[in-house]
Protein backbone atom coordinates (compact mmCIF):
# COMPACT_ATOMS: atom_id res chain seq x y z
CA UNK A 1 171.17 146.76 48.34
CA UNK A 2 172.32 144.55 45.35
CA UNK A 3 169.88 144.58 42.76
CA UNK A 4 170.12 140.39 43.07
CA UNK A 5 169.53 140.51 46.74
CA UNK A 6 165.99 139.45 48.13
CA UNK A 7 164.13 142.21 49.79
CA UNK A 8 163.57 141.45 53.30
CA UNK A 9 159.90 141.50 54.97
CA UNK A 10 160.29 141.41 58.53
CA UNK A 11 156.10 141.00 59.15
CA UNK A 12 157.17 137.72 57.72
CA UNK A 13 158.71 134.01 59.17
CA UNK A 14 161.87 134.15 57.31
CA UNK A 15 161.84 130.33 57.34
CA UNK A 16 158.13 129.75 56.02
CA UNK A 17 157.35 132.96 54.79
CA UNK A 18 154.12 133.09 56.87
CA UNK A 19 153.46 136.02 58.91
CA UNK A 20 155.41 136.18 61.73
CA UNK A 21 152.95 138.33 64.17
CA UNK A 22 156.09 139.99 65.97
CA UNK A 23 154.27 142.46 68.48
CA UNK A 24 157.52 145.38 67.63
CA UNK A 25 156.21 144.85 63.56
CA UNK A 26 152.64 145.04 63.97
CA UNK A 27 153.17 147.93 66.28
CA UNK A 28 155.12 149.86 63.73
CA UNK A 29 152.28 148.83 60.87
CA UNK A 30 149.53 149.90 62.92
CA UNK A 31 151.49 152.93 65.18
CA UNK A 32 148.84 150.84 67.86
CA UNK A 33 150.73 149.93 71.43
CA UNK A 34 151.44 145.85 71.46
CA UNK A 35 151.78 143.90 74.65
CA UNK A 36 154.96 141.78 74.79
CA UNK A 37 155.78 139.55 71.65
CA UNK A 38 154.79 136.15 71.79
CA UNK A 39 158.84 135.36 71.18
CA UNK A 40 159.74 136.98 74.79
CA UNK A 41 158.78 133.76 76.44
CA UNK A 42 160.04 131.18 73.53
CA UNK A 43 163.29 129.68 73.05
CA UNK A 44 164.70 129.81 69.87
CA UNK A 45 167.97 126.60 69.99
CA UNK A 46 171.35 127.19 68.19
CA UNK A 47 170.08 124.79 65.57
CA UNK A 48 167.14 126.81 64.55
CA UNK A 49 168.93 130.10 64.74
CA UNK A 50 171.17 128.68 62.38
CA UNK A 51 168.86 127.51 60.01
CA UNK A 52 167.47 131.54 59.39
CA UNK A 53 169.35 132.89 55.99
CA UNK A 54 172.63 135.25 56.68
CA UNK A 55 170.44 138.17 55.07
CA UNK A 56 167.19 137.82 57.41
CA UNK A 57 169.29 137.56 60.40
CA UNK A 58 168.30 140.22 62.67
CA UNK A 59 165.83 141.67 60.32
CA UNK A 60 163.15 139.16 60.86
CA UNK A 61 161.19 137.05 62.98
CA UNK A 62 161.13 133.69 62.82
CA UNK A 63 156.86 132.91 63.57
CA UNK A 64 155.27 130.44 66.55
CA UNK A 65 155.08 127.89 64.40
CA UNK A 66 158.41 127.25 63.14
CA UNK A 67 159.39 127.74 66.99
CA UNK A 68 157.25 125.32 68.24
CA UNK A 69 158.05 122.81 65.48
CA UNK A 70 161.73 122.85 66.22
CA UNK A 71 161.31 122.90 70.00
CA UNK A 72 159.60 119.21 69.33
CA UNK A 73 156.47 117.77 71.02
CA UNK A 74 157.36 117.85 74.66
CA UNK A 75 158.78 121.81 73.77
């Protein structure tokens, strides 16, 4: 890692910074079997994909509540 590069929290919405609640992080916090993530069932458009910095890509979730923001009231 670059010593100028942000370290990357993946229990956290890489968009908001809030906790994400992704059911694969908590499980490897806790070492405590989670049911499905909450994300299984969302869909997650181009635009907001695109809108996740190149470094947190793949490394963590965005959270519910960006999600549902993006997807718009009728989401």
């Amino acid at each position: 890692m670059t010593p100028n590069a942000p370290e990357i929290d993946p229990a956290r919405c890489p968009l908001c910074g809030e906790p994400n609640r992704c059911a694969m992080e908590l499980e490897r916090e806790t070492g405590q079997k989670q049911g499905p993530c909450w994300c299984v069932g969302a869909t997650f458009s181009p635009e907001l994909l695109q809108r996740v910095p190149a470094a947190s890509a793949g490394q963590a979730c965005i959270c519910a509540r960006c999600a549902a923001a993006a997807a718009g009231p009728h989401g």
